[in-house]
N, C-alpha and C. Protein backbone atom coordinates (compact mmCIF):
# COMPACT_ATOMS: atom_id res chain seq x y z
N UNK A 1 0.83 -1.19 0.00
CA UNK A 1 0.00 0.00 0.00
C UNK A 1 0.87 1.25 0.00
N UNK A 2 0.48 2.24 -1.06
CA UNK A 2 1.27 3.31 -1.08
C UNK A 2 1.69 4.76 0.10
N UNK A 3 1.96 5.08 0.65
CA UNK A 3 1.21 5.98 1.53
C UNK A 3 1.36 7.22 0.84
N UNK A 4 0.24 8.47 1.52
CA UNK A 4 -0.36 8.80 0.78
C UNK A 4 0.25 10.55 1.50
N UNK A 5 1.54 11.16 1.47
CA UNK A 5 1.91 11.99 1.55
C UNK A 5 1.58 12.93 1.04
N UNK A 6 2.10 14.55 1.27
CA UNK A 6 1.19 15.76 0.37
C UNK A 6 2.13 15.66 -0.73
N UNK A 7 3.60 15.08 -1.32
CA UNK A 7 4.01 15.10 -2.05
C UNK A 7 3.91 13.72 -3.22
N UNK A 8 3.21 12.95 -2.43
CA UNK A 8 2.61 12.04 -3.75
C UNK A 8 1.17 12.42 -4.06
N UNK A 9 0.45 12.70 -2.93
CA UNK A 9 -0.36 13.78 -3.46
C UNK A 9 -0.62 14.42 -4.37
N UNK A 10 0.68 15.24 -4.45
CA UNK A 10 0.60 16.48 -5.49
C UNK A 10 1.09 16.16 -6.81
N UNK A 11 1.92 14.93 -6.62
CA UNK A 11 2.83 14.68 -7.97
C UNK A 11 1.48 13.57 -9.01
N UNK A 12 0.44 13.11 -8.15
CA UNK A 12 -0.87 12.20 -8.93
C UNK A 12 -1.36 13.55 -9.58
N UNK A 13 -1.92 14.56 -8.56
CA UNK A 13 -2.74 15.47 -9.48
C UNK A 13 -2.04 15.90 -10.83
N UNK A 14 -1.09 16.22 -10.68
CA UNK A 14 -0.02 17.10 -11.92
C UNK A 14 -0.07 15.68 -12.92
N UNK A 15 -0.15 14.40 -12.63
CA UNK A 15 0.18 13.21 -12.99
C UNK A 15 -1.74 13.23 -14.05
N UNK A 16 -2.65 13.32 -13.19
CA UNK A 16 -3.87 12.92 -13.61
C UNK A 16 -4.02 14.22 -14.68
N UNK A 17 -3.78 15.76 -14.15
CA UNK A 17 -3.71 17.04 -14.99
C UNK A 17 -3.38 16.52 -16.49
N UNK A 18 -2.08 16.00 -16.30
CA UNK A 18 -1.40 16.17 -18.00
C UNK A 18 -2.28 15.20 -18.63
N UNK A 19 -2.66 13.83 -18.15
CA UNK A 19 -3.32 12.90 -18.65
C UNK A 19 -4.58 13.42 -19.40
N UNK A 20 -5.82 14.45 -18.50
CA UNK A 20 -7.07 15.28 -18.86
C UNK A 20 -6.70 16.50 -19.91
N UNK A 21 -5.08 16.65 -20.16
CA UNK A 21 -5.08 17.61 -20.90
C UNK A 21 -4.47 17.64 -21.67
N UNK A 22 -3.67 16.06 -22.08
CA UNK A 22 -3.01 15.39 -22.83
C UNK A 22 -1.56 16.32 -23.10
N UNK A 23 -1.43 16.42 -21.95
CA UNK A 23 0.65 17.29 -22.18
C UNK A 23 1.31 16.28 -22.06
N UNK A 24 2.99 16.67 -22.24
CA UNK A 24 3.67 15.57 -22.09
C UNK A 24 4.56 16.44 -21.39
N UNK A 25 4.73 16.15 -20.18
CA UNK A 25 6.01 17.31 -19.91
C UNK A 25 7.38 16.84 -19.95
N UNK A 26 8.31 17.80 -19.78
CA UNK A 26 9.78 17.58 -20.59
C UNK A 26 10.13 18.65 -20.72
N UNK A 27 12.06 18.80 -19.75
CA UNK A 27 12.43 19.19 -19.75
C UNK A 27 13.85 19.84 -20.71
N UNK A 28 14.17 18.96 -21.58
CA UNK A 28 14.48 19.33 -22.56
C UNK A 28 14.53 19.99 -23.78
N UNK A 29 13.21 20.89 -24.19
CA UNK A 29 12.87 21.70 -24.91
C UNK A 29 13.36 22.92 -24.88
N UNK A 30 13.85 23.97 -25.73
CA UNK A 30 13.22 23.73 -27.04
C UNK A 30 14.95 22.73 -27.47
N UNK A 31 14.91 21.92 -28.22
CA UNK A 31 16.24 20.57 -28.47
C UNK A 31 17.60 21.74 -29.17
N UNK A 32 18.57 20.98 -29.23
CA UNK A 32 19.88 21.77 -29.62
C UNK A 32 19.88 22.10 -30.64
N UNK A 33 19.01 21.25 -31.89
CA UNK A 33 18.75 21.36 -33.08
C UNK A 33 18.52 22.80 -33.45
N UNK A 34 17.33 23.02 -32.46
CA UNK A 34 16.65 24.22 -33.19
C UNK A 34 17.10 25.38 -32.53
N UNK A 35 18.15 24.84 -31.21
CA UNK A 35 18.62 26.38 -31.19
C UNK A 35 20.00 26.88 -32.23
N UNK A 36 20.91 25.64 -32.81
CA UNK A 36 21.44 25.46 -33.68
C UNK A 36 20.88 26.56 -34.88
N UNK A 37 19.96 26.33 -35.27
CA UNK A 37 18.62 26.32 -36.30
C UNK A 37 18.51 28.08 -36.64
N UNK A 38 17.92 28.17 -35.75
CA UNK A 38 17.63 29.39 -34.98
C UNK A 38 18.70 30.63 -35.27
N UNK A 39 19.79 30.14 -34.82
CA UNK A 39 20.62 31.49 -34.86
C UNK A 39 21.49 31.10 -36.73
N UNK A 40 21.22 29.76 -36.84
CA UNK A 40 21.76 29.57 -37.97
C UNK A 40 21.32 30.65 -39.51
N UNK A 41 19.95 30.47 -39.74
CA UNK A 41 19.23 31.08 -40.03
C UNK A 41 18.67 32.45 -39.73
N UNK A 42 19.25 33.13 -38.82
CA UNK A 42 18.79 34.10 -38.23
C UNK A 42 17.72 34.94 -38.97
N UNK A 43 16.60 34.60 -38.76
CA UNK A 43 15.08 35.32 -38.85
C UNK A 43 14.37 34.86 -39.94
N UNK A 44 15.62 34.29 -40.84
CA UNK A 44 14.97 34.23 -42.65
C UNK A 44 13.72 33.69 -42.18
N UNK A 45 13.14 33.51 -43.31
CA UNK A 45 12.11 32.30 -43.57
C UNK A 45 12.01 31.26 -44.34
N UNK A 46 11.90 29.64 -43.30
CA UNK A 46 12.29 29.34 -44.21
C UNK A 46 11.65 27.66 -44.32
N UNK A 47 11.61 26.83 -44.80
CA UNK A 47 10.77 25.58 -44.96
C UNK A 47 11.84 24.46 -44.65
N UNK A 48 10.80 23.73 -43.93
CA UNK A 48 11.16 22.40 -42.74
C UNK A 48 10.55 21.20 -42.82
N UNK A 49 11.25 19.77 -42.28
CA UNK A 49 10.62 18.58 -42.46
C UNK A 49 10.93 17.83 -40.79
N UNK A 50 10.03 17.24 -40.37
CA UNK A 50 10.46 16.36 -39.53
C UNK A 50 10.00 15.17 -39.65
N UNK A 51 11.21 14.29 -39.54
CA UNK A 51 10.66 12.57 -39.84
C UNK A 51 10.55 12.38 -38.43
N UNK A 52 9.57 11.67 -37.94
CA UNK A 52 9.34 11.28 -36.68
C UNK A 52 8.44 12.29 -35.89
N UNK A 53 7.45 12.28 -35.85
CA UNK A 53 6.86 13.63 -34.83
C UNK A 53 6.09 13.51 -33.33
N UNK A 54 5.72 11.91 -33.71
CA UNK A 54 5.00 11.33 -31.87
C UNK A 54 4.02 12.48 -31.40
N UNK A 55 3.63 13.04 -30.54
CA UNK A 55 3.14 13.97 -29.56
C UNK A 55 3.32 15.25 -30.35
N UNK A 56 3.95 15.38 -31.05
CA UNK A 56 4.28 17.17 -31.76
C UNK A 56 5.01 17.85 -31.11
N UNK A 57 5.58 17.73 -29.45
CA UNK A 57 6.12 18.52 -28.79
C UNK A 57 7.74 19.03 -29.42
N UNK A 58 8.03 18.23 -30.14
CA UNK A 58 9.34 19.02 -30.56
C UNK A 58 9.08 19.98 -32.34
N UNK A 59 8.30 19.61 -32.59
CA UNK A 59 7.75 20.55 -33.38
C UNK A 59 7.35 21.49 -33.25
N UNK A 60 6.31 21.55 -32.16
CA UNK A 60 5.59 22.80 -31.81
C UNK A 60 6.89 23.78 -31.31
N UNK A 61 8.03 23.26 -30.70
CA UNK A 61 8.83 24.00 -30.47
C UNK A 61 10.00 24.55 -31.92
N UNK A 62 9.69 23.87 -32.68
CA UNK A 62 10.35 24.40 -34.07
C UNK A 62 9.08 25.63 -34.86
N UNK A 63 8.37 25.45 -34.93
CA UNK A 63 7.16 26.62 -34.86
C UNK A 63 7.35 27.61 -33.83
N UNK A 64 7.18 27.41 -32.85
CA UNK A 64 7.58 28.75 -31.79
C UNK A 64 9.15 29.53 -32.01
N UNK A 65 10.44 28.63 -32.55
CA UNK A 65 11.76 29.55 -32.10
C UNK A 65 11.80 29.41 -33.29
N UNK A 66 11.26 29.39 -34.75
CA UNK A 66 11.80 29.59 -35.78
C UNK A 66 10.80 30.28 -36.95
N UNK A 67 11.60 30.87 -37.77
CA UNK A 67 10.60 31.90 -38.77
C UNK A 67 10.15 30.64 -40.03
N UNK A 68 9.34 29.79 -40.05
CA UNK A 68 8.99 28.33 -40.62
C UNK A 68 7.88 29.13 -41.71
N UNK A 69 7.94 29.11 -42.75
CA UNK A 69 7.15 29.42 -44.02
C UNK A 69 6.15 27.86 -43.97
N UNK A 70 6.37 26.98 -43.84
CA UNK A 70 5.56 25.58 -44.06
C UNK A 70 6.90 24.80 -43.31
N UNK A 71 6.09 23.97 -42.75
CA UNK A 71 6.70 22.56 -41.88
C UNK A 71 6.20 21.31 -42.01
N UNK A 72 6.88 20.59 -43.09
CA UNK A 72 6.47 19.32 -43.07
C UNK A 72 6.17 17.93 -42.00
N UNK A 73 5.42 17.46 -41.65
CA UNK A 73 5.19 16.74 -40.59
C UNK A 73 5.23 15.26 -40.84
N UNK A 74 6.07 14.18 -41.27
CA UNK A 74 6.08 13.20 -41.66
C UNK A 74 6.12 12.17 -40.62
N UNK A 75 4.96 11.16 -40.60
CA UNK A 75 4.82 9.97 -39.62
C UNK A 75 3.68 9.76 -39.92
N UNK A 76 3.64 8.29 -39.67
CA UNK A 76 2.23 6.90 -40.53
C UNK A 76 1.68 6.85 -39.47
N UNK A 77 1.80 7.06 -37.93
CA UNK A 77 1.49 6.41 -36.58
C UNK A 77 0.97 5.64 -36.69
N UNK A 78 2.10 4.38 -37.11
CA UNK A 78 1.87 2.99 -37.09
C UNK A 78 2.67 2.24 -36.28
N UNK A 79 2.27 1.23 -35.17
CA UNK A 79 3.39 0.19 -34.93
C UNK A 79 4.67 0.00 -35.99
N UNK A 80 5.49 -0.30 -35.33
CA UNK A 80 7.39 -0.57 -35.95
C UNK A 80 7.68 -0.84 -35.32
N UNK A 81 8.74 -1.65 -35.86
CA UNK A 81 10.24 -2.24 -34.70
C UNK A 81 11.02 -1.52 -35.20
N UNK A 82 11.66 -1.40 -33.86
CA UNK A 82 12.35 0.23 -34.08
C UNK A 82 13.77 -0.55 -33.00
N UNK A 83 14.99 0.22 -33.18
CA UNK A 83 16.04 0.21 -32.44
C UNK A 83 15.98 1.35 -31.38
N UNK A 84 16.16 0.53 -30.38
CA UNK A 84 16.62 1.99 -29.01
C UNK A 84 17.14 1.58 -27.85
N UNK A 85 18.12 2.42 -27.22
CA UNK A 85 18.95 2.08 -25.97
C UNK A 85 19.14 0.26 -26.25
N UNK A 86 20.15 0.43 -27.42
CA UNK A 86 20.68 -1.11 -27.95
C UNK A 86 19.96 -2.68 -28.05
N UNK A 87 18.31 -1.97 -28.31
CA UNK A 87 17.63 -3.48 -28.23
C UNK A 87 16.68 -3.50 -29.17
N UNK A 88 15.94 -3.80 -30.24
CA UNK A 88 15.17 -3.56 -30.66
C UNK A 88 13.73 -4.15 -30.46
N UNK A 89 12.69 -3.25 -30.71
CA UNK A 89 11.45 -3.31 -29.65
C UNK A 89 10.66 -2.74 -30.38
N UNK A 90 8.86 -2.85 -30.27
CA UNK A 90 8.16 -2.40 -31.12
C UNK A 90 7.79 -1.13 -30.65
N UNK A 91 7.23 -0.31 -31.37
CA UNK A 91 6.94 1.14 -30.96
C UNK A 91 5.36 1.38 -31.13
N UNK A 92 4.59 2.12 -30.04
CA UNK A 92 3.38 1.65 -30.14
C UNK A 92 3.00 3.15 -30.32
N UNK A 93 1.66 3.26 -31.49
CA UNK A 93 1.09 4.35 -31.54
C UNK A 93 0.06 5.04 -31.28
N UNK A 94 -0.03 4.12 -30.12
CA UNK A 94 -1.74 4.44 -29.61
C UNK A 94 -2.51 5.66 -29.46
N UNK A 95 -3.68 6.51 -29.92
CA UNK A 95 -3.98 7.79 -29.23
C UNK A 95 -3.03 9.01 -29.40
N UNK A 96 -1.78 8.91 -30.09
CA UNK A 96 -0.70 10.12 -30.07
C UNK A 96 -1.30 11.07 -31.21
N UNK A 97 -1.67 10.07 -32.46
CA UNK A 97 -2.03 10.92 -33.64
C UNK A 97 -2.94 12.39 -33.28
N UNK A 98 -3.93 12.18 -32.65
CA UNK A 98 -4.91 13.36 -32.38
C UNK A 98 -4.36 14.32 -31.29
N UNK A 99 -3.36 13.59 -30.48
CA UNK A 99 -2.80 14.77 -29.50
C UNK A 99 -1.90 15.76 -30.11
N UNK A 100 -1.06 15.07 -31.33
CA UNK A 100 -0.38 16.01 -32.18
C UNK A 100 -1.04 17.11 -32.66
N UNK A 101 -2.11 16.59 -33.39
CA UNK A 101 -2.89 17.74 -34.23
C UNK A 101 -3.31 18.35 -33.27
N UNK A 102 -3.80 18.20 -31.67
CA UNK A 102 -4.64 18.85 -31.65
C UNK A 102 -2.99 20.13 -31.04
N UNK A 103 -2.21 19.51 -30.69
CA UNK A 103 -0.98 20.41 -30.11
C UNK A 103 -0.08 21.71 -31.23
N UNK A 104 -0.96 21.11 -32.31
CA UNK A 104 0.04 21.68 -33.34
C UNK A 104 -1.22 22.86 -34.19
N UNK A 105 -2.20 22.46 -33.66
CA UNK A 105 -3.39 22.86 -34.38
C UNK A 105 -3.38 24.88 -34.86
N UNK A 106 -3.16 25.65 -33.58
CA UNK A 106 -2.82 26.78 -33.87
C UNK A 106 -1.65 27.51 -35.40
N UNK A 107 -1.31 25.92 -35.58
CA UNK A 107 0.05 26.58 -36.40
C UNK A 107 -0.62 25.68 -37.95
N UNK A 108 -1.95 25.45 -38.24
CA UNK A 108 -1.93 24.80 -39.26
C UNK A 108 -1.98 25.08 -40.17
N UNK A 109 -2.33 26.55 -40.33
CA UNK A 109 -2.01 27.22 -41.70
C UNK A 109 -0.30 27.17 -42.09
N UNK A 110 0.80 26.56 -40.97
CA UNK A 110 2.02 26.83 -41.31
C UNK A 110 2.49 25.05 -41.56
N UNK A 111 1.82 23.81 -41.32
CA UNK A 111 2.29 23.16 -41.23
C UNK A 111 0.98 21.62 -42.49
N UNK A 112 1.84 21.01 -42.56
CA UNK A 112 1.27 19.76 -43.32
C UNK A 112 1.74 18.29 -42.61
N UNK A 113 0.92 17.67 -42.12
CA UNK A 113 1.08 16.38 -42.27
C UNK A 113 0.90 15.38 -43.24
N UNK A 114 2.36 14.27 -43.08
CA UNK A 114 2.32 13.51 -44.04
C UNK A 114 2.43 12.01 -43.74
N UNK A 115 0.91 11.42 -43.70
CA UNK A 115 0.85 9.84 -42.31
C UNK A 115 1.58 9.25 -43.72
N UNK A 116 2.48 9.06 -44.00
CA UNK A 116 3.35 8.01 -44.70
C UNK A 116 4.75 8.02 -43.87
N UNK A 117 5.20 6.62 -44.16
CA UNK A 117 6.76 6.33 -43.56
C UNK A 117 7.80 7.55 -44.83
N UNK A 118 9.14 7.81 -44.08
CA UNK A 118 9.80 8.74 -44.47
C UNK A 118 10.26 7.82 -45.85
N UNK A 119 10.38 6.55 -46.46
CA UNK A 119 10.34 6.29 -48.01
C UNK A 119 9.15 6.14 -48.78
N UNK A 120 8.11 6.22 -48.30
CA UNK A 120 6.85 6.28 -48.52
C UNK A 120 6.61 8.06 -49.15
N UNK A 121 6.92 8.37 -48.56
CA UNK A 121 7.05 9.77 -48.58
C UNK A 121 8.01 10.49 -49.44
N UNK A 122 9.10 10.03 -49.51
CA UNK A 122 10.34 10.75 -50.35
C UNK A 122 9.98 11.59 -51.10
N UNK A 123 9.13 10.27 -52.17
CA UNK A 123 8.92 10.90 -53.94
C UNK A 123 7.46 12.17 -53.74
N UNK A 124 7.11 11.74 -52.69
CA UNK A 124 6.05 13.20 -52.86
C UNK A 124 6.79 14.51 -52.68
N UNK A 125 7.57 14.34 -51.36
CA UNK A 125 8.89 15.53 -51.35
C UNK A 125 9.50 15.59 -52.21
N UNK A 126 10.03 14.76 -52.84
CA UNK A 126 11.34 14.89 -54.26
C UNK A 126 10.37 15.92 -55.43
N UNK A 127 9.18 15.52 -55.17
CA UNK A 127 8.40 16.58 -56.33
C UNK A 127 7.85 17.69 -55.70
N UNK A 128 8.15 18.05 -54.97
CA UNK A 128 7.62 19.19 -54.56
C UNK A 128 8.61 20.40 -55.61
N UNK A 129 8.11 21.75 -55.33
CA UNK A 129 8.83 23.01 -56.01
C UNK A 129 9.68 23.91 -55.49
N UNK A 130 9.89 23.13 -54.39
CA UNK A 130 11.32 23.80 -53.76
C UNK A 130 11.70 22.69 -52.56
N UNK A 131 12.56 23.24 -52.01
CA UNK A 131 13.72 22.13 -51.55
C UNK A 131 13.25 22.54 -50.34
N UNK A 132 14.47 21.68 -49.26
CA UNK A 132 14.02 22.37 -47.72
C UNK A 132 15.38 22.70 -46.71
N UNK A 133 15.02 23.70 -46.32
CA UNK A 133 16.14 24.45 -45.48
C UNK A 133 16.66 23.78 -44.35
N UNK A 134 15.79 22.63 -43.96
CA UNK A 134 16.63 21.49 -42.80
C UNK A 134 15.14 20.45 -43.09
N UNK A 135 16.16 19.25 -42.95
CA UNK A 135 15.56 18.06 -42.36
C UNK A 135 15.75 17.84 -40.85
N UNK A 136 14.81 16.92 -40.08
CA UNK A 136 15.09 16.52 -38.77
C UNK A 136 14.98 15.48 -38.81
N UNK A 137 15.84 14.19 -38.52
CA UNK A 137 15.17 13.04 -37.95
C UNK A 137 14.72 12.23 -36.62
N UNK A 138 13.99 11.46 -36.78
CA UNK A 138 13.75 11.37 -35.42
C UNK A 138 12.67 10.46 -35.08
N UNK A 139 13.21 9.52 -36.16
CA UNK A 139 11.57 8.62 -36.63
C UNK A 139 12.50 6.91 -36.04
N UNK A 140 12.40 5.97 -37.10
CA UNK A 140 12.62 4.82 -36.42
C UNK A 140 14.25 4.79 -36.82
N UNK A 141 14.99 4.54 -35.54
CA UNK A 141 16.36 4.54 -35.09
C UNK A 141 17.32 3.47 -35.49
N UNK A 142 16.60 2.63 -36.37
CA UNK A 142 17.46 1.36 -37.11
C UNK A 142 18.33 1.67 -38.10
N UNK A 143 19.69 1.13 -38.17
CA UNK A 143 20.47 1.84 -39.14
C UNK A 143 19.80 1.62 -40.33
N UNK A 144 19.00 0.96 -40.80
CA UNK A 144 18.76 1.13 -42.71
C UNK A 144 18.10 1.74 -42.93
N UNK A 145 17.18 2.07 -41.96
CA UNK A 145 16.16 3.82 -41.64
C UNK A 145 16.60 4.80 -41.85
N UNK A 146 17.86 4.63 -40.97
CA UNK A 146 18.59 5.80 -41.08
C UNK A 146 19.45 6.26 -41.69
N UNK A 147 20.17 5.39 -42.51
CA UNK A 147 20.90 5.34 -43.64
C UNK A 147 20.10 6.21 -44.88
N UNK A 148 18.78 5.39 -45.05
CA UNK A 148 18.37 5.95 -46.12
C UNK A 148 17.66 7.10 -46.18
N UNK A 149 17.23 7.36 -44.86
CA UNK A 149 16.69 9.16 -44.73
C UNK A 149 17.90 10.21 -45.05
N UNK A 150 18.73 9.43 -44.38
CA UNK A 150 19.92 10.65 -44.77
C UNK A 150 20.66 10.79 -45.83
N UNK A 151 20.81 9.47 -46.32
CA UNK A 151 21.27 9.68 -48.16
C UNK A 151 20.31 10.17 -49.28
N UNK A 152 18.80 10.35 -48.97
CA UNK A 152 17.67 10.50 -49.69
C UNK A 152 17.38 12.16 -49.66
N UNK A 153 17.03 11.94 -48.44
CA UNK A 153 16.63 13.23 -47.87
C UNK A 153 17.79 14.66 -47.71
N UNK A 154 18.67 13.94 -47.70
CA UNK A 154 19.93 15.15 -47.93
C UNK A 154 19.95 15.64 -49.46
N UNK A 155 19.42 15.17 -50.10
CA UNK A 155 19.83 15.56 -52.10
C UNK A 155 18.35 16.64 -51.82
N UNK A 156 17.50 16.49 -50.68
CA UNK A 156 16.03 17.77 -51.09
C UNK A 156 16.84 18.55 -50.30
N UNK A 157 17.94 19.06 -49.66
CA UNK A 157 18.03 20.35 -48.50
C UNK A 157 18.68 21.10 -49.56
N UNK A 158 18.40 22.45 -49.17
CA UNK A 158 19.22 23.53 -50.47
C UNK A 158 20.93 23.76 -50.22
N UNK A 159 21.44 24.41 -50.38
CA UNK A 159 22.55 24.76 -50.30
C UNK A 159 22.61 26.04 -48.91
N UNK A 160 23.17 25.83 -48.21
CA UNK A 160 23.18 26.26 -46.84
C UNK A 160 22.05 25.77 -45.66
N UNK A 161 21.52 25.03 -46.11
CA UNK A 161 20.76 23.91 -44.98
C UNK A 161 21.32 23.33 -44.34
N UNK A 162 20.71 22.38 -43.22
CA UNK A 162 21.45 21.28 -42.66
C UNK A 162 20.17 20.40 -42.19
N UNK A 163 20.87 19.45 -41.84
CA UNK A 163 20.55 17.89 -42.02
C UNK A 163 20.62 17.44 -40.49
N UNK A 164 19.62 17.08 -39.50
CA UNK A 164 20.00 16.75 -38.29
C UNK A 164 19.39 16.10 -37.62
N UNK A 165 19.60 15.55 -36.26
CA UNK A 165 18.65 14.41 -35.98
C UNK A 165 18.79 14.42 -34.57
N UNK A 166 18.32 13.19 -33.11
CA UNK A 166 17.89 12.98 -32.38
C UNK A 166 19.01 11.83 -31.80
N UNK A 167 19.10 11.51 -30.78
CA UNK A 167 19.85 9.58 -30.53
C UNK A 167 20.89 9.72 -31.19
N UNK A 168 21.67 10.25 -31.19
CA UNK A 168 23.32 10.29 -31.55
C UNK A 168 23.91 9.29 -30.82
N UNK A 169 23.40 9.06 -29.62
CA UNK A 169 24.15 7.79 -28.71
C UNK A 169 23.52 6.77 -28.97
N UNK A 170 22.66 6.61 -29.56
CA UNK A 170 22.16 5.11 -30.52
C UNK A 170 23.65 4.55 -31.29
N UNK A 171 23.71 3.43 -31.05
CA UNK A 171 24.99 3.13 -32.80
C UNK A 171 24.12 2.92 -33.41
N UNK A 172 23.72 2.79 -33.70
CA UNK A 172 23.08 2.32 -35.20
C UNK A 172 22.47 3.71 -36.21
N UNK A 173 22.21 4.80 -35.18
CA UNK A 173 22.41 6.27 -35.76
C UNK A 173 23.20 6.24 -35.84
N UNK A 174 24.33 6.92 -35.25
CA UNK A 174 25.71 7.00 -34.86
C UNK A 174 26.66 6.46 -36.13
N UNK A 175 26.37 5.23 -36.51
CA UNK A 175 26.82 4.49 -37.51
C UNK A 175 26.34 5.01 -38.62
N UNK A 176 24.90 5.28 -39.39
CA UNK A 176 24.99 5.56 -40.17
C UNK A 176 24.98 7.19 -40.79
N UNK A 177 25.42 7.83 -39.35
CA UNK A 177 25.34 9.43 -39.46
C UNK A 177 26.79 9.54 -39.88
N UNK A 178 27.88 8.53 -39.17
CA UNK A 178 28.99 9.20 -39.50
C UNK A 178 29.69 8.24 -40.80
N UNK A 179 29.04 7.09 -41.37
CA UNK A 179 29.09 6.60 -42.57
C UNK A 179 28.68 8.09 -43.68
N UNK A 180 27.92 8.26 -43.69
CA UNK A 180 27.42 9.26 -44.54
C UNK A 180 28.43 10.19 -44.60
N UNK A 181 28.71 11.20 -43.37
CA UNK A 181 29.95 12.03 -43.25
C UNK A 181 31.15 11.60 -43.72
N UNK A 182 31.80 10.78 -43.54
CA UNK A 182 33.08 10.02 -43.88
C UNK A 182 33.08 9.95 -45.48
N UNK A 183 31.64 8.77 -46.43
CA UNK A 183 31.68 9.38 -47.43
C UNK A 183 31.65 10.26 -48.09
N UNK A 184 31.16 11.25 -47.87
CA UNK A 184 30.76 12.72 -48.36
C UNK A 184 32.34 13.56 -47.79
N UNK A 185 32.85 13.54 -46.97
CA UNK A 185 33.92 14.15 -46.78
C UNK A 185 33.49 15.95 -45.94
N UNK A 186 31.95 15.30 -44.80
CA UNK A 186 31.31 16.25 -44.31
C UNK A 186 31.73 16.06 -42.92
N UNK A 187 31.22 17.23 -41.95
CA UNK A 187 31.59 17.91 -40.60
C UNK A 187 30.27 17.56 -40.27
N UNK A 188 29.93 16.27 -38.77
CA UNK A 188 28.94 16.17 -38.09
C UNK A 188 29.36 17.40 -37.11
N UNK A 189 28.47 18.11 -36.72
CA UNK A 189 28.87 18.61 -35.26
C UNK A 189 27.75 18.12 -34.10
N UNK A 190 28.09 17.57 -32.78
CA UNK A 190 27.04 17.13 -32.38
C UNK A 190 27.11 17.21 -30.53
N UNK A 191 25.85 17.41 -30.04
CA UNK A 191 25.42 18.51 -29.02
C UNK A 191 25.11 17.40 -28.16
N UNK A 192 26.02 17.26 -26.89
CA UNK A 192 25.68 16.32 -25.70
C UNK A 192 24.54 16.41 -24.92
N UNK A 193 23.83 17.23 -25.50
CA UNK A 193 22.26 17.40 -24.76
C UNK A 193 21.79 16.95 -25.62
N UNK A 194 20.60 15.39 -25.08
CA UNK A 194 19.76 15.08 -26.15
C UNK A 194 20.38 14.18 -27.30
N UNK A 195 21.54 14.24 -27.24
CA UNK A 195 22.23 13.35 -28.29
C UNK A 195 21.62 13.77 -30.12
N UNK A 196 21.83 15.28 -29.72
CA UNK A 196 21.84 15.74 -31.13
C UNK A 196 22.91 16.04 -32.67
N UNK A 197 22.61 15.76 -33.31
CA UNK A 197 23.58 15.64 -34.36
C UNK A 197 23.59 16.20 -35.60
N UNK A 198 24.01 17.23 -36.25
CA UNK A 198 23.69 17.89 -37.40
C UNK A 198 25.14 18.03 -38.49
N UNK A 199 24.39 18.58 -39.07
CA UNK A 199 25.45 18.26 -40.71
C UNK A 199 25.44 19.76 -41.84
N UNK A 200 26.10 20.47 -41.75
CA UNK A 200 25.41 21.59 -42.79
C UNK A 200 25.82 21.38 -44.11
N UNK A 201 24.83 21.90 -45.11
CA UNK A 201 25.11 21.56 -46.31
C UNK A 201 26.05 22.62 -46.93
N UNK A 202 27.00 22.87 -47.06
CA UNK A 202 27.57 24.08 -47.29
C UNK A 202 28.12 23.80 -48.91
């Protein structure tokens, strides 16, 4: 039996709160990426993709600290086996889809969702009429995932973009972030908060 202190108390209500109001709290926001991002770009305007979006919370924070003309929103919220903290495991998508939209909802004249997987998706991006000023990844963490978002998805970023992602302390990111770099003869730079990792297209 639990006992029932004013500080478990208080930590159920805040506990039952986010549940009735579907937050996710987290202290890591807004991610290194976008403060990267942010001063990289300083004010332009300019168009964005994120593979992986779950909850929207790191989006909504790429909408708030950045001048975003359109933000692509890419994820199927479908079950996957996915790689993470060195084991691989299925990823469940229960109920997240509608908390996104409804989290992201203020910004929808600025943003598009796209429920397809990030190769599912490519060729609709590859035809689009302009390119994009950063990719994010942040979707399923298996190296052939990740391999191929970043060899794919790097030929749509323009020339002074960059390319960046989530789980840098994953290997199997890790592996195919700095495969890519090594071939290309590119500069990861990458941010011990969050295990962020970016690439500029210069």
């Amino acid at each position: 039996m639990i006992k029932m202190t004013y500080k478990n108390i208080f930590n159920h209500c805040i506990w039952r709160i986010s549940k009735m109001l579907e937050l996710t709290i987290t202290r890591d926001n807004p991610r290194e990426f976008i403060k990267f991002a942010k001063e990289h770009f300083n004010g332009r305007e300019i168009i964005g993709a994120e593979i992986g979006v779950q909850y929207g919370m790191n989006a909504l924070y790429m909408l708030k600290e950045l001048n975003l003309k359109r933000l692509y929103l890419i994820d199927p919220y479908e079950r996957y086996l996915d790689y993470a903290d060195g084991e691989k495991r299925f990823q469940e998508y229960k109920n997240i889809k509608g908390i996104a939209i409804k989290r992201l909802n203020r910004y929808k004249n600025k943003t598009k969702f796209v429920y397809l997987t990030s190769k599912q998706a490519f060729p609709q991006m590859n035809n689009l009429s302009h390119g994009f000023d950063f990719v994010y990844l942040d979707a399923n963490h298996s190296y052939e995932f990740v391999k191929y978002e970043i060899e794919n998805y790097w030929t749509l970023i323009n020339q002074g973009g960059i390319l960046g992602g989530h789980d840098f302390e994953y290997y199997e990111v890790a592996k195919a972030v700095i495969e890519f770099a090594e071939k290309n003869k590119l500069k990861v730079i990458t941010k011990s908060k969050n295990g962020e990792w970016i690439i500029v297209k210069e």
